[in-house]
Protein backbone atom coordinates (compact mmCIF):
# COMPACT_ATOMS: atom_id res chain seq x y z
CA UNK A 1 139.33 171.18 102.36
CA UNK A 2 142.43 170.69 104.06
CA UNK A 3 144.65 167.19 103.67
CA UNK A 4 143.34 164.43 105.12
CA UNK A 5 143.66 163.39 108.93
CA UNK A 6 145.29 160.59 109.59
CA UNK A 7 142.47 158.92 111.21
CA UNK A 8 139.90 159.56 108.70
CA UNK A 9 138.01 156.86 107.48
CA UNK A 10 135.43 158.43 105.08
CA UNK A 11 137.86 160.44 102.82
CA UNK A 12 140.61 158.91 104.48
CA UNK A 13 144.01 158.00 102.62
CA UNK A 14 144.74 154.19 101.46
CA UNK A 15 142.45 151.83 99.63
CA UNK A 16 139.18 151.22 100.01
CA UNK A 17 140.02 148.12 101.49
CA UNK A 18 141.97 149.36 104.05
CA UNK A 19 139.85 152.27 105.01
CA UNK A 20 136.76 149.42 105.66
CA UNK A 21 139.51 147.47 107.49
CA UNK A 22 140.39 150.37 110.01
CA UNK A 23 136.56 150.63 110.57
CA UNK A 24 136.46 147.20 111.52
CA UNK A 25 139.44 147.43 113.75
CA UNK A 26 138.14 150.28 116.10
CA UNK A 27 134.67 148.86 117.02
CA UNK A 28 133.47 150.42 120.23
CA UNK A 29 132.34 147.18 122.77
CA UNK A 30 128.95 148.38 122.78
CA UNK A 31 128.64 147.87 119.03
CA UNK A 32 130.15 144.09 118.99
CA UNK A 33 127.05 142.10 117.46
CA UNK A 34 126.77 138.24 116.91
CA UNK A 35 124.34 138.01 113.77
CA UNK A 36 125.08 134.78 111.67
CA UNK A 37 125.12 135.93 108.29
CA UNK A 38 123.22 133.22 105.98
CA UNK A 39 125.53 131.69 103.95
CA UNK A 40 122.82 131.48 100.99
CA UNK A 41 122.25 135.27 100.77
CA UNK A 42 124.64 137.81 99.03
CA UNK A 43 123.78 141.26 99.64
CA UNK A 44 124.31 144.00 96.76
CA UNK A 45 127.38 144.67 95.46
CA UNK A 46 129.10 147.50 93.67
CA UNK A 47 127.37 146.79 90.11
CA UNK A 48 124.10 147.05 88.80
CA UNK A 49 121.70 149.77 88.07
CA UNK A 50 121.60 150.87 91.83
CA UNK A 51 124.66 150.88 92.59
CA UNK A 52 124.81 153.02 89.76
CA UNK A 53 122.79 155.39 91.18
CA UNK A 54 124.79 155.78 94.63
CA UNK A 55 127.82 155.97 93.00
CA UNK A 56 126.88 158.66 90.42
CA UNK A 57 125.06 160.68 92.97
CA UNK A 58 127.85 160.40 95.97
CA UNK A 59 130.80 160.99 93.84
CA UNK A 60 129.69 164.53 93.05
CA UNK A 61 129.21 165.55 96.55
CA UNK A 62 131.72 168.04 98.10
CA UNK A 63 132.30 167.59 101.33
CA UNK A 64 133.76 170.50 103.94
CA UNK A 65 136.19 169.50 106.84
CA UNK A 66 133.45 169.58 109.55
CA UNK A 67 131.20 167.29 107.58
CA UNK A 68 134.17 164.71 107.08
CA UNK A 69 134.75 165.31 110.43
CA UNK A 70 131.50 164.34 112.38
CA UNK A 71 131.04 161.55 109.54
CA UNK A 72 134.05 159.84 110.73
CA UNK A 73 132.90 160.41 114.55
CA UNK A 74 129.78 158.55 113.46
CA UNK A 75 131.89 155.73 112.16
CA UNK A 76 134.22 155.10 115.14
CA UNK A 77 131.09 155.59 117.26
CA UNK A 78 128.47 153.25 115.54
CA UNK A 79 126.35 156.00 116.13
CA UNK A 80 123.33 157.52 113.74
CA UNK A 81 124.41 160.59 112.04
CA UNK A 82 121.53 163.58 112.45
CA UNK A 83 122.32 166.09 109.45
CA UNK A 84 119.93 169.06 109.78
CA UNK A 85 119.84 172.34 107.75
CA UNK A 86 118.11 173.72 105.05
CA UNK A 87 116.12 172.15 102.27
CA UNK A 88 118.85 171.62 99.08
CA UNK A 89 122.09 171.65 100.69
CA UNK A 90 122.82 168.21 100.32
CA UNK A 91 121.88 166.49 103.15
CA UNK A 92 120.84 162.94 101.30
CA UNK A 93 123.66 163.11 99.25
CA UNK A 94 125.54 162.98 101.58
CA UNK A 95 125.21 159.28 102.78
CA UNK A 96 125.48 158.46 99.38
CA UNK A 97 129.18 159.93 99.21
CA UNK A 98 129.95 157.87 102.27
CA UNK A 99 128.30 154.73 100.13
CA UNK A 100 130.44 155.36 97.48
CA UNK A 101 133.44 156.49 99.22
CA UNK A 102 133.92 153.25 101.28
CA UNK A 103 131.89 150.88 98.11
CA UNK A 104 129.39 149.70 100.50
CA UNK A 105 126.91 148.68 97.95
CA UNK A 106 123.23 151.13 96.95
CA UNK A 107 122.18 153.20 99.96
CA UNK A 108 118.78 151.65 101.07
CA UNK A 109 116.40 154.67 101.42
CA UNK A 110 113.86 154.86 104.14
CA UNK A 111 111.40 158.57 103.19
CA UNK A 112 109.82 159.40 106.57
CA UNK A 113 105.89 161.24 106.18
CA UNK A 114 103.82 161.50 108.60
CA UNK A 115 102.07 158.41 108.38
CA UNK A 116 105.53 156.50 109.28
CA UNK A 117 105.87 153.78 111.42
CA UNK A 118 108.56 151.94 112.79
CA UNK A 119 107.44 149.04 111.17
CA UNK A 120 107.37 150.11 107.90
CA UNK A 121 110.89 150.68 108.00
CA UNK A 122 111.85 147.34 109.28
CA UNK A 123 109.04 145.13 107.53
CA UNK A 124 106.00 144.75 105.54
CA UNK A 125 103.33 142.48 105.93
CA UNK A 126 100.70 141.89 103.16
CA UNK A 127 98.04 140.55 105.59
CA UNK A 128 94.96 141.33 103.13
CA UNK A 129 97.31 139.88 100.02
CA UNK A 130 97.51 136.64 101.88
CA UNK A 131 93.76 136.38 103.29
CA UNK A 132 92.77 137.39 98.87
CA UNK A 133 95.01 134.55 98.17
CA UNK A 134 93.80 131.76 100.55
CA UNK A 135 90.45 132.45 99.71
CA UNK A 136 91.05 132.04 95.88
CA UNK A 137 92.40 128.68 96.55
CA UNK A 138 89.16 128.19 99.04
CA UNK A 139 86.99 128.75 95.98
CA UNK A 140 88.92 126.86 93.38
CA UNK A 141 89.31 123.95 95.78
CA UNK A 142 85.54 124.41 96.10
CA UNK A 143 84.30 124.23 92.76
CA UNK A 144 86.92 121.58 92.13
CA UNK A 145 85.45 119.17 94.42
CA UNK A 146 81.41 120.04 94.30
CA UNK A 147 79.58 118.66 97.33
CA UNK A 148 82.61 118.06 99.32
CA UNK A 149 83.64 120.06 102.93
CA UNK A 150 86.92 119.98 103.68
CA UNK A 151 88.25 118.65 106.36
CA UNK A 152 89.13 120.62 109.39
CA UNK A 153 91.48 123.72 108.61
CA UNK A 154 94.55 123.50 106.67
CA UNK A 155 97.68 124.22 108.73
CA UNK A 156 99.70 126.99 107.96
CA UNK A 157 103.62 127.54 107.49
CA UNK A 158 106.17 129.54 107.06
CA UNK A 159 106.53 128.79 103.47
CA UNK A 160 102.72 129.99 103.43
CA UNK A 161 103.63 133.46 104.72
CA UNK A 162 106.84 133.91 103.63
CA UNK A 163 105.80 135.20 100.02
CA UNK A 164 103.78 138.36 101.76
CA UNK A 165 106.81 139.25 103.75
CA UNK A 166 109.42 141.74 102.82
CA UNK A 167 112.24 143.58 104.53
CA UNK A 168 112.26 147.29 104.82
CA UNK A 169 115.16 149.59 104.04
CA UNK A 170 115.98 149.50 108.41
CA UNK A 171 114.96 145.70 108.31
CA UNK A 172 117.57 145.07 105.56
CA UNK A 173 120.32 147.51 107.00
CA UNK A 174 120.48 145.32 109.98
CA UNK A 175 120.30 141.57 107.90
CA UNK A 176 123.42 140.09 109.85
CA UNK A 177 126.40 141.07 107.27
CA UNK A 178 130.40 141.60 107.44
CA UNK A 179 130.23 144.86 105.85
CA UNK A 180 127.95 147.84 106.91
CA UNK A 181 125.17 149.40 104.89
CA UNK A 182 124.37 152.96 104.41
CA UNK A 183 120.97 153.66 105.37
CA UNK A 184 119.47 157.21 104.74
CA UNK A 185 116.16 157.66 106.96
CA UNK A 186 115.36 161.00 104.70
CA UNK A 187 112.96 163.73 106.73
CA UNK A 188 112.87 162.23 109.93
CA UNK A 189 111.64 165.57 111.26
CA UNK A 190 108.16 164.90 109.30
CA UNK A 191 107.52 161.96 111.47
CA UNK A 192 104.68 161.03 113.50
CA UNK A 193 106.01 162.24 117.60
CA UNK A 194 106.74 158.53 118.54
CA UNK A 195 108.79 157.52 115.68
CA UNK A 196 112.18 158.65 116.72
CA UNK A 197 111.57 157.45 120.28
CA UNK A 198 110.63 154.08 119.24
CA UNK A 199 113.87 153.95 116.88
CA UNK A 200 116.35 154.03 120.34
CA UNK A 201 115.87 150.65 121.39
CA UNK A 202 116.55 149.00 117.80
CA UNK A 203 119.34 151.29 117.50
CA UNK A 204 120.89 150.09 120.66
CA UNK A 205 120.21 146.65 120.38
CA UNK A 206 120.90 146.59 116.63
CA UNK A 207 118.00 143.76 116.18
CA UNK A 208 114.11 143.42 115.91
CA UNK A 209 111.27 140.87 116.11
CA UNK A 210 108.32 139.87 113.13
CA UNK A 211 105.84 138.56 115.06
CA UNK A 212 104.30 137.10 112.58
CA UNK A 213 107.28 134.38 112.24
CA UNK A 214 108.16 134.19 115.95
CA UNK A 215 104.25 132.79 116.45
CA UNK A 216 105.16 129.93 114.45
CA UNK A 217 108.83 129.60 115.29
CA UNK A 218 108.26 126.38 117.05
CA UNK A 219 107.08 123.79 113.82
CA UNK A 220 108.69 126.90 111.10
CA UNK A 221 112.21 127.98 112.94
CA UNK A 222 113.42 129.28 109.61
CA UNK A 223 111.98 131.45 106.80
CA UNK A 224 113.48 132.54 103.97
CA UNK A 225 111.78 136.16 102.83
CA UNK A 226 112.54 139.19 100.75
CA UNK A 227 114.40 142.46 100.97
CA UNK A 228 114.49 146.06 100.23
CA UNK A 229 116.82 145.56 97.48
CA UNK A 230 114.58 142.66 96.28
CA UNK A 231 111.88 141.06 96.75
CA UNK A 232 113.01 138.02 94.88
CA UNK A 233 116.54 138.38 96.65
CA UNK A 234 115.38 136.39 100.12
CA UNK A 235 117.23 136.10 102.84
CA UNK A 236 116.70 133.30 106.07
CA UNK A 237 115.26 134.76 108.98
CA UNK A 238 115.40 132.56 112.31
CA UNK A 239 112.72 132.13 114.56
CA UNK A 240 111.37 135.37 113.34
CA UNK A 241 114.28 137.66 115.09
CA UNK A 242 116.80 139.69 112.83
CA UNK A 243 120.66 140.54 114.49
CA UNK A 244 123.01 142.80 112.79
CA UNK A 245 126.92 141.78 113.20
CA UNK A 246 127.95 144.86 111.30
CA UNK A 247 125.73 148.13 112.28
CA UNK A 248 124.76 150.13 109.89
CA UNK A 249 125.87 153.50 108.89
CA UNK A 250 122.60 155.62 109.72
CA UNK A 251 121.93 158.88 108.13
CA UNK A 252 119.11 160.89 109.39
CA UNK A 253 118.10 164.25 107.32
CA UNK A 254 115.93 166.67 109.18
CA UNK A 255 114.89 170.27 108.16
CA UNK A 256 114.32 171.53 111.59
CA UNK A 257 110.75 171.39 111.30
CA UNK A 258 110.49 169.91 114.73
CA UNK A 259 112.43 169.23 117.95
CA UNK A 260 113.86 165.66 119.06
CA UNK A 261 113.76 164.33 122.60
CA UNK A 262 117.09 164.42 124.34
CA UNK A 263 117.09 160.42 124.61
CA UNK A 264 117.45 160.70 120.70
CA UNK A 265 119.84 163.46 120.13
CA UNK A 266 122.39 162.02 122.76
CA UNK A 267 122.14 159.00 120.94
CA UNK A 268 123.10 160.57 117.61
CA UNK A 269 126.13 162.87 116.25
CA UNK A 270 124.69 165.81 115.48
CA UNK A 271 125.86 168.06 111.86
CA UNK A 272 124.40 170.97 110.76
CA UNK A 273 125.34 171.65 106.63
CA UNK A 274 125.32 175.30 106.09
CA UNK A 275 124.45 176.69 102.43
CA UNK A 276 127.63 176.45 100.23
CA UNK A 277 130.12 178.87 99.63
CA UNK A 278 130.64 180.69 96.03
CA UNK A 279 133.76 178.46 96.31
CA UNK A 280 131.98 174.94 97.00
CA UNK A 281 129.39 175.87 94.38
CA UNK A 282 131.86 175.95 91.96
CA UNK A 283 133.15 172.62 92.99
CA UNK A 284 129.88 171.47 93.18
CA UNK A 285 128.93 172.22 89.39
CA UNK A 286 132.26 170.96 87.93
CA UNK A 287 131.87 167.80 90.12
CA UNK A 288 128.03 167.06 89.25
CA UNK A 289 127.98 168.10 85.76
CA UNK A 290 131.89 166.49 84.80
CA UNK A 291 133.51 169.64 83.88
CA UNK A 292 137.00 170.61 83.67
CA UNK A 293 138.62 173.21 85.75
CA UNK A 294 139.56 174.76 82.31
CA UNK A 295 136.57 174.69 80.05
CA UNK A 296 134.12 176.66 80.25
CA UNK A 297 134.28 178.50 83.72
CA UNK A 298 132.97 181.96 82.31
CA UNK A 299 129.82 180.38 80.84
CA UNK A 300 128.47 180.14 84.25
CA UNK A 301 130.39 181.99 87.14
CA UNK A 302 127.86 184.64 86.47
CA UNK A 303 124.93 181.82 87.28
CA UNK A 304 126.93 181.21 90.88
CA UNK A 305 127.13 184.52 91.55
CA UNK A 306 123.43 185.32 90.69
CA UNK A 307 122.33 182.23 92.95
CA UNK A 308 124.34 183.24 96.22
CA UNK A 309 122.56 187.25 95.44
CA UNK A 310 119.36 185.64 95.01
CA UNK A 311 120.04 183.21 98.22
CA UNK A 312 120.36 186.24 100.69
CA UNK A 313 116.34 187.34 99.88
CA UNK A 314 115.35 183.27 100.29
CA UNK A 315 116.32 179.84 100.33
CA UNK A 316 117.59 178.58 97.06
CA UNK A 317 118.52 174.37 96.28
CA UNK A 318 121.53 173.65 95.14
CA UNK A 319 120.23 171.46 91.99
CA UNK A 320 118.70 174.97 90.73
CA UNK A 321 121.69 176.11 89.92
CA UNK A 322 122.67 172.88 88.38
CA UNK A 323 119.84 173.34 86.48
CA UNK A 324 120.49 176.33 85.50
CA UNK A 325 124.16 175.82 84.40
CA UNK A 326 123.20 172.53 82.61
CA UNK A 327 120.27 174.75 80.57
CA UNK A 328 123.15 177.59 79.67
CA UNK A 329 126.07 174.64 78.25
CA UNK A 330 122.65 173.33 76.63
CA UNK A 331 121.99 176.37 74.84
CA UNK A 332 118.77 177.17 75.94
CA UNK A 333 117.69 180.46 77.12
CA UNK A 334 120.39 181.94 74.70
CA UNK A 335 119.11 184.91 73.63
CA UNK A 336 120.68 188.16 75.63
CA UNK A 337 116.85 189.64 76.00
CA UNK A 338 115.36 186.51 77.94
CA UNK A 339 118.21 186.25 80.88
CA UNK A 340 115.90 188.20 83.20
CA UNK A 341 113.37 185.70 82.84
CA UNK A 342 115.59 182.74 82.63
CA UNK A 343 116.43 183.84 86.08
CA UNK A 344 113.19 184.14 87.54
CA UNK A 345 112.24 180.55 85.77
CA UNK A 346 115.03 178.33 86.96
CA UNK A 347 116.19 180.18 90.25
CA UNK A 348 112.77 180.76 91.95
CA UNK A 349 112.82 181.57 95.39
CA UNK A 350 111.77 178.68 97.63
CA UNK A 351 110.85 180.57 100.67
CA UNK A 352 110.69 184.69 101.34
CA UNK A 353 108.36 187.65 100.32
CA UNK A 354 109.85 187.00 96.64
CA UNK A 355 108.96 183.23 96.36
């Protein structure tokens, strides 16, 4: 890749800090949000086990100029990033490079099935959890007090409900915060037909209502609940509405199994990751598995060169090759009559007459 542009944010030049601080600075007007952050709540930070994670996971990623390039569109723009192309190139990974690039805490990870609703990525509600646990206390309070009928019913409140309430990884991405988080919505091409439709108008208005706390706004304005990074980790919600101040960075993976509706794609910035060259490969494995340029280079440019052969008869994943490179510096597979079938084990064919 070439030096960087001078507008670059993601893989731009300067600190951290001031790379975050030029996002800040070029906002578009129709991203300006006015979330309150709550002052109680600290989101993630660049420690811990997943921040880990991100970090170890986006610092291998190898990036091309057009991929820097529409990331930093999507950045300027506020807009969700839709990376198609085929299954293994990286596509995830990459919004956990721009994570780790710009230290914006663990990516929050939203997999898409079929079965997805847009609910489930902004909240879950354990209605039959709650209705098991009221009736418990029904038949403890029961056999506590023989021969006695309670009273009319017992009034509910937001401290009742709160404990079968969580966040979801597009719930927490837009908790009202100074600093963006990455969200990856992983597959979105597996979804049910309505999914990315009903995603446009919480996109746009970076917010979203749980009814379930807006029905008892009026005697419970404020409830404090959990979040995708933790359930014990809760977070005030008031009058059952959630604003964003800073919108999130949205990464949306897709394997082309379907079409989108224009209303979406214009919405989005649109990259398509091609398979990687001999030459990124090579970057790839020194990057992912720590290697110097020096050491050990002819242990496996025969393994990159066997993938990208193997590639042209069917798609091939990227962490095969890994795999295979990590079993050969392992020692495994050593002997010079079992390459053939160390081949064929670790470098399958995922699609094509040969898979």
């Amino acid at each position: 890749m070439d030096a960087a542009k001078d507008w670059w944010i993601y893989r731009g030049t300067g600190t951290v800090e001031e790379m975050r601080a030029r996002l800040d600075e070029h906002r578009p007007p129709w991203r300006e949000y006015k979330g309150e952050p709550d002052p109680e709540y600290t989101p993630p930070t660049t420690s811990g086990p997943a921040w880990d994670e991100t970090y170890e996971r986006g610092t291998g990623y190898v990036p091309d100029q057009a991929e820097v390039d529409a990331v930093n569109t999507a950045l300027y723009l506020r807009r969700p990033l839709l990376v198609t192309g085929k299954p293994g190139v990286g596509k995830s990974t990459l919004a956990h490079s721009i994570a780790a690039d710009l230290e914006l805490g663990p990516v929050l990870h939203w997999p898409v099935t079929s079965r997805s609703s847009l609910r489930d990525g902004l909240y879950q509600y354990d209605a039959i959890g709650r209705l098991h646990d009221a009736n418990l206390r029904h038949l403890e309070t029961s056999r506590g007090a023989p021969g006695r009928r309670e009273r009319g019913r017992p009034r509910s409140s937001g401290s009742a409900i709160a404990p079968y309430l969580r966040l979801g990884p597009l719930g927490t991405a837009l908790l009202p915060q100074e600093r963006p988080r990455v969200l990856l919505v992983d597959e979105i091409d597996k979804s049910d037909i309505d999914l990315p439709g009903d995603l446009l108008t919480v996109f746009e208005e970076g917010s979203f209502e749980i009814p379930e706390l807006a029905r008892i706004a009026a005697r419970q304005p404020k409830v404090r609940i959990g979040t995708q990074d933790d359930p014990e980790l809760r977070v005030t919600v008031e009058r059952g509405r959630v604003q964003c101040r800073a919108f999130p960075i949205v990464v949306l993976t897709s394997n082309g199994e379907r079409d989108f509706p224009p209303p979406f794609l214009r919405r989005c910035i649109r990259l398509h990751v091609e398979p990687p060259t001999r030459q990124k490969l090579t970057q790839i494995v020194r990057k992912r598995l720590k290697l110097d340029e020096t050491t050990g280079h002819d242990s496996y440019s025969d393994l990159v060169e066997e993938f990208i052969t193997r590639r042209t008869e069917g798609d091939l994943a990227t962490d095969q090759l890994l795999n295979a490179v990590q079993l050969r510096l392992s020692g495994a597979w050593s002997g010079t009559d079992e390459r053939t079938k160390f081949v064929e084990t670790v470098l399958q064919r995922l699609t094509g007459p040969l898979a």
